[in-house]
Protein backbone atom coordinates (compact mmCIF):
# COMPACT_ATOMS: atom_id res chain seq x y z
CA UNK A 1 -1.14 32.08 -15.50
CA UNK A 2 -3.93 33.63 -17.68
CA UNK A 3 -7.66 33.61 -17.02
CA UNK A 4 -8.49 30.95 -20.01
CA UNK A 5 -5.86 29.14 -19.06
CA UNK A 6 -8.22 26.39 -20.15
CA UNK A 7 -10.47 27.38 -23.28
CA UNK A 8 -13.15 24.61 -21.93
CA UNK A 9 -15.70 26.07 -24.53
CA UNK A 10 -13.10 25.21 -27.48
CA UNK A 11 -11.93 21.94 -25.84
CA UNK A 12 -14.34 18.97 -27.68
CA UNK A 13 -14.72 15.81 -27.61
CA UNK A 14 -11.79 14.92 -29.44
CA UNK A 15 -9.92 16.06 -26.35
CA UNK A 16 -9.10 14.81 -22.94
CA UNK A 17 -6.45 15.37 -20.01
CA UNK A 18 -4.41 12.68 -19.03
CA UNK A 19 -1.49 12.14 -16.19
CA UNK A 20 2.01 11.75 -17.50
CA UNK A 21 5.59 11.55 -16.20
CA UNK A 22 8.85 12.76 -16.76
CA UNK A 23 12.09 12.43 -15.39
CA UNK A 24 14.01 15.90 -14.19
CA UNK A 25 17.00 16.72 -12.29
CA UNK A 26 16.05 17.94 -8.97
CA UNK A 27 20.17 18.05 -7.48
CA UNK A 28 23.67 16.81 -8.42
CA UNK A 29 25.72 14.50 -6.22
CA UNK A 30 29.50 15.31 -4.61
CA UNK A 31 30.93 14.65 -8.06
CA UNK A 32 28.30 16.94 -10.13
CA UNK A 33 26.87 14.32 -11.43
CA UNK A 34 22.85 14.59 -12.00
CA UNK A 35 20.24 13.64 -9.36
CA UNK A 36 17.28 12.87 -11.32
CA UNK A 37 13.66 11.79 -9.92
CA UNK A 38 10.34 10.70 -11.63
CA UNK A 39 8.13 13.96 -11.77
CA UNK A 40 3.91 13.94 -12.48
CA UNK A 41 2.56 16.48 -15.18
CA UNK A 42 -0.47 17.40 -16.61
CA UNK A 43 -1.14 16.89 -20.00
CA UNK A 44 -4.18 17.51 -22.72
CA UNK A 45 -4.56 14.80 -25.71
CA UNK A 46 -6.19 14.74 -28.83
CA UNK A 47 -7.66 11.42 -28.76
CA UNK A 48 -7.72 11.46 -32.65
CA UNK A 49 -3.83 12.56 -33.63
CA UNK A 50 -2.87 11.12 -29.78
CA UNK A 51 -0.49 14.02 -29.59
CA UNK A 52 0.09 15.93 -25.88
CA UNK A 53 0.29 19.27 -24.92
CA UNK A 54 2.23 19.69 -21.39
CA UNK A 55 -0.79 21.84 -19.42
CA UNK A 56 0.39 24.84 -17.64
CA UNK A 57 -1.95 23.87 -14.61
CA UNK A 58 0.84 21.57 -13.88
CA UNK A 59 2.48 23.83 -11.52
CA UNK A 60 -0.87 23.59 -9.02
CA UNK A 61 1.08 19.61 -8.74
CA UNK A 62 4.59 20.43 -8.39
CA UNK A 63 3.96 23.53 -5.87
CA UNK A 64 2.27 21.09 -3.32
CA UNK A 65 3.78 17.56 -4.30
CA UNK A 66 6.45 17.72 -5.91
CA UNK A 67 8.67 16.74 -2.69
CA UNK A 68 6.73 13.75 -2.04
CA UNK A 69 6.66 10.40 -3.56
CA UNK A 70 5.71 9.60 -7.30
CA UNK A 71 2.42 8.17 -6.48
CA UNK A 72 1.48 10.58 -3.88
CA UNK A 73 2.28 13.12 -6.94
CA UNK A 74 0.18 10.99 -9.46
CA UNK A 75 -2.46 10.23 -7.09
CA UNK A 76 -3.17 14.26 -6.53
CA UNK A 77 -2.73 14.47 -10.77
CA UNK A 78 -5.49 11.98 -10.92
CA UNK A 79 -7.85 13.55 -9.35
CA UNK A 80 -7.30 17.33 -11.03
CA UNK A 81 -7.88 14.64 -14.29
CA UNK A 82 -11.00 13.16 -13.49
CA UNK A 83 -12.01 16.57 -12.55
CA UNK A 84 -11.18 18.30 -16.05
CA UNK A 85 -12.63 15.93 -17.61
CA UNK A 86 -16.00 16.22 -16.24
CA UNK A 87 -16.14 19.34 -16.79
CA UNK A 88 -15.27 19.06 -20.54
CA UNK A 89 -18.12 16.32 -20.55
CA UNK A 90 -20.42 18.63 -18.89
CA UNK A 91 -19.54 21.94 -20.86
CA UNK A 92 -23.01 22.37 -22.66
CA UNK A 93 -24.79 21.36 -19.32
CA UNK A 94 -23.21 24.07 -17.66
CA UNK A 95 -22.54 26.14 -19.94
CA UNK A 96 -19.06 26.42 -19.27
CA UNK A 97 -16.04 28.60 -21.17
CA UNK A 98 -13.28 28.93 -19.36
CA UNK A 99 -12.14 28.04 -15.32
CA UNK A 100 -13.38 31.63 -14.80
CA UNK A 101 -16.42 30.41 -14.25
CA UNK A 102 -15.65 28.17 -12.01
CA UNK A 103 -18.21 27.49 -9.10
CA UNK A 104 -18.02 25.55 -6.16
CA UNK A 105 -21.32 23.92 -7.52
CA UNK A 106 -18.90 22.21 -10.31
CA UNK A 107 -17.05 20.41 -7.68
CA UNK A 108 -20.10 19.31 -5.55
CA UNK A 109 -21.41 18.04 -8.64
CA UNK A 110 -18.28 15.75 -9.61
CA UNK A 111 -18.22 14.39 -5.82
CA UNK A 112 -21.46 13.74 -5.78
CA UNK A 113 -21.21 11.78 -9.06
CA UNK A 114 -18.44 9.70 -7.75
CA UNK A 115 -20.90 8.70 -5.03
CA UNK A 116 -23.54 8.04 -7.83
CA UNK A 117 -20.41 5.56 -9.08
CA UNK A 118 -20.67 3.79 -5.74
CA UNK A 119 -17.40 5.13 -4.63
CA UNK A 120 -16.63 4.49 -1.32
CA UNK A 121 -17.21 7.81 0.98
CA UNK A 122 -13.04 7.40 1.62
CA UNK A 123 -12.33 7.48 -1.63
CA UNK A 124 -14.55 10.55 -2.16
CA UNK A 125 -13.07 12.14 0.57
CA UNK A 126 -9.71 12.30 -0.40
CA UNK A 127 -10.70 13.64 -3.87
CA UNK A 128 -12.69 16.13 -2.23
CA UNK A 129 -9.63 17.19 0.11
CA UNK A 130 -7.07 17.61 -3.65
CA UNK A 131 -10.15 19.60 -5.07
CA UNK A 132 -10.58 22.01 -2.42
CA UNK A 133 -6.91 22.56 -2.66
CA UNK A 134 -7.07 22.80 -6.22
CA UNK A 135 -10.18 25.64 -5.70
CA UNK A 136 -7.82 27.73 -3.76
CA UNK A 137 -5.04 27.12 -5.99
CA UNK A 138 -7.36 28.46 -8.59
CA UNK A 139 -8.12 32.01 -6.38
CA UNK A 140 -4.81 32.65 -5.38
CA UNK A 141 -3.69 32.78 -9.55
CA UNK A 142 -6.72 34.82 -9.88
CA UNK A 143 -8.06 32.76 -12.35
CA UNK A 144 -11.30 31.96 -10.12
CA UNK A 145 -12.83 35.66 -9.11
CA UNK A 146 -13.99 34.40 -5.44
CA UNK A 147 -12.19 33.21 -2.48
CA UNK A 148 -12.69 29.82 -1.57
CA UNK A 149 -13.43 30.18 2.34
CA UNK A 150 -12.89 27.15 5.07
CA UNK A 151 -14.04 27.83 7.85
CA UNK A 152 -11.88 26.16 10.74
CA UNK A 153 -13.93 24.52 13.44
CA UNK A 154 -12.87 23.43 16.96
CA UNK A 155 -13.54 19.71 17.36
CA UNK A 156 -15.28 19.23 20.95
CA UNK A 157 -13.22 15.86 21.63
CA UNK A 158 -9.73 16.45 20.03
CA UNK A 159 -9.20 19.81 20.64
CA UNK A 160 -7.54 20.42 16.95
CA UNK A 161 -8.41 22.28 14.62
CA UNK A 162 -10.53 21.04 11.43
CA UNK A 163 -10.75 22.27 8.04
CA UNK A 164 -14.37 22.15 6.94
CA UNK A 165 -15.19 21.61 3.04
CA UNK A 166 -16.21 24.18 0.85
CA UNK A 167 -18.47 21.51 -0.81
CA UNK A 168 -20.90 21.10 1.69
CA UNK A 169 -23.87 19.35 0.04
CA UNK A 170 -21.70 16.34 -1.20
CA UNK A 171 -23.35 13.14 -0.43
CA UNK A 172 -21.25 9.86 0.53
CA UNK A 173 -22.07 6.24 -0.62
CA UNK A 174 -23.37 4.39 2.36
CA UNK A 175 -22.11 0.17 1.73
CA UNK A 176 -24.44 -2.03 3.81
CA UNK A 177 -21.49 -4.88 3.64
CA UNK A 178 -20.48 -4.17 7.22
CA UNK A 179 -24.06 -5.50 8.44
CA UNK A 180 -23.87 -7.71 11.49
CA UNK A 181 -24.49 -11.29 11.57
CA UNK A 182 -25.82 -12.34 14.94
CA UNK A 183 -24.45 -15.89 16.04
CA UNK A 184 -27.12 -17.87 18.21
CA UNK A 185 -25.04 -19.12 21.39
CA UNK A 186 -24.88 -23.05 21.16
CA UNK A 187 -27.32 -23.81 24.47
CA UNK A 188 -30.05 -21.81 22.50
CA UNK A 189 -29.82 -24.09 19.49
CA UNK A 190 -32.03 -26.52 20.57
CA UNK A 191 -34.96 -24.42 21.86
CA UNK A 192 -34.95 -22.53 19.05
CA UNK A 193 -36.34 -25.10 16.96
CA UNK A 194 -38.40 -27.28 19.01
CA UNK A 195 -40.03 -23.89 19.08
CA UNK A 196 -39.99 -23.37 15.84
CA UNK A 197 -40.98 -27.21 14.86
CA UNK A 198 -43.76 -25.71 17.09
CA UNK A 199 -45.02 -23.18 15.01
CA UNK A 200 -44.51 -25.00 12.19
CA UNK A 201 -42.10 -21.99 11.02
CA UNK A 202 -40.02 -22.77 7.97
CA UNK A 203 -37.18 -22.06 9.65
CA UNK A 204 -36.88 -25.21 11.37
């Protein structure tokens, strides 16, 4: 797999990455007869001809997913996707040509707009988990020129260790719909608003 594997300077706006599937043999039963099972690849449309080009960054889904189930594989696709994408819509911005120079700033950047989205921090999480795989999928075909380092940490309570994210100024969407709601206990009812008839409080 080359260096400009993807040409992001050449890629417009006329152009996007989409998720598709296709069904492949994978084994043959006792008779020789085919095995088949629904496969996840990569693929880049022109949004004006709607023809697709099968994307050699494929393989980063099949190497790690393509024993699992369908969705687990499309899930993992959709988030390599939404990832492309950005940075095709944020080419000029960064002033980007080709994955080469790729930065771990790019993929802060996405998370951290997915949190602008008012994604919930689970949701961003697991996206974060496929893109740091995706980083070090990226190094080991030497298409990125830097090593994407976690740095395991020992976790004080569990005793197991903990891969820690290269992305480590990502910020997490914070829902306040889990506020409490305090219930007054029935034998308080009634004091409460003689005291607040009291005071003539509008809460009464």
């Amino acid at each position: 797999m080359k260096q400009n594997v993807i040409g992001i300077k050449k890629v417009g706006n006329d152009y996007k990455y989409v998720v598709r599937s296709i069904w492949g043999q994978y084994a043959a039963d006792s008779d020789g007869r085919p095995i088949t099972k629904q496969y996840v690849v990569l693929k880049i449309k022109n949004t004006k001809t709607e023809s697709e080009v099968i994307h050699p960054l494929t393989e980063f889904i099949l190497i790690n997913w393509k024993h699992l189930s369908f969705n687990t594989m499309k899930s993992s696709a959709n988030t390599v996707v939404m990832f492309l994408n950005f940075l095709i819509d944020n080419k000029k911005y960064y002033n980007l040509k080709s994955l080469h120079q790729l930065e771990l700033l790019h993929g802060t950047a996405f998370l951290n707009e997915l949190t602008y989205k008012k994604t919930p921090k689970q949701t961003v999480k697991r996206h974060e988990t496929i893109l740091d795989r995706f980083f070090d999928f990226l190094f080991e075909k030497k298409i990125i020129n830097y090593e994407v380092k976690e740095q395991k940490m020992l976790s004080n309570t569990s005793k197991t260790n903990v891969l820690k994210s290269p992305f480590v100024e990502v910020e997490y969407y914070q829902s306040n719909t889990h506020s409490s709601i305090h219930q007054l206990p029935d034998e308080y009812i009634l004091r409460f608003l003689e005291v607040a008839y009291q005071l003539n409080s509008c809460i009464s």
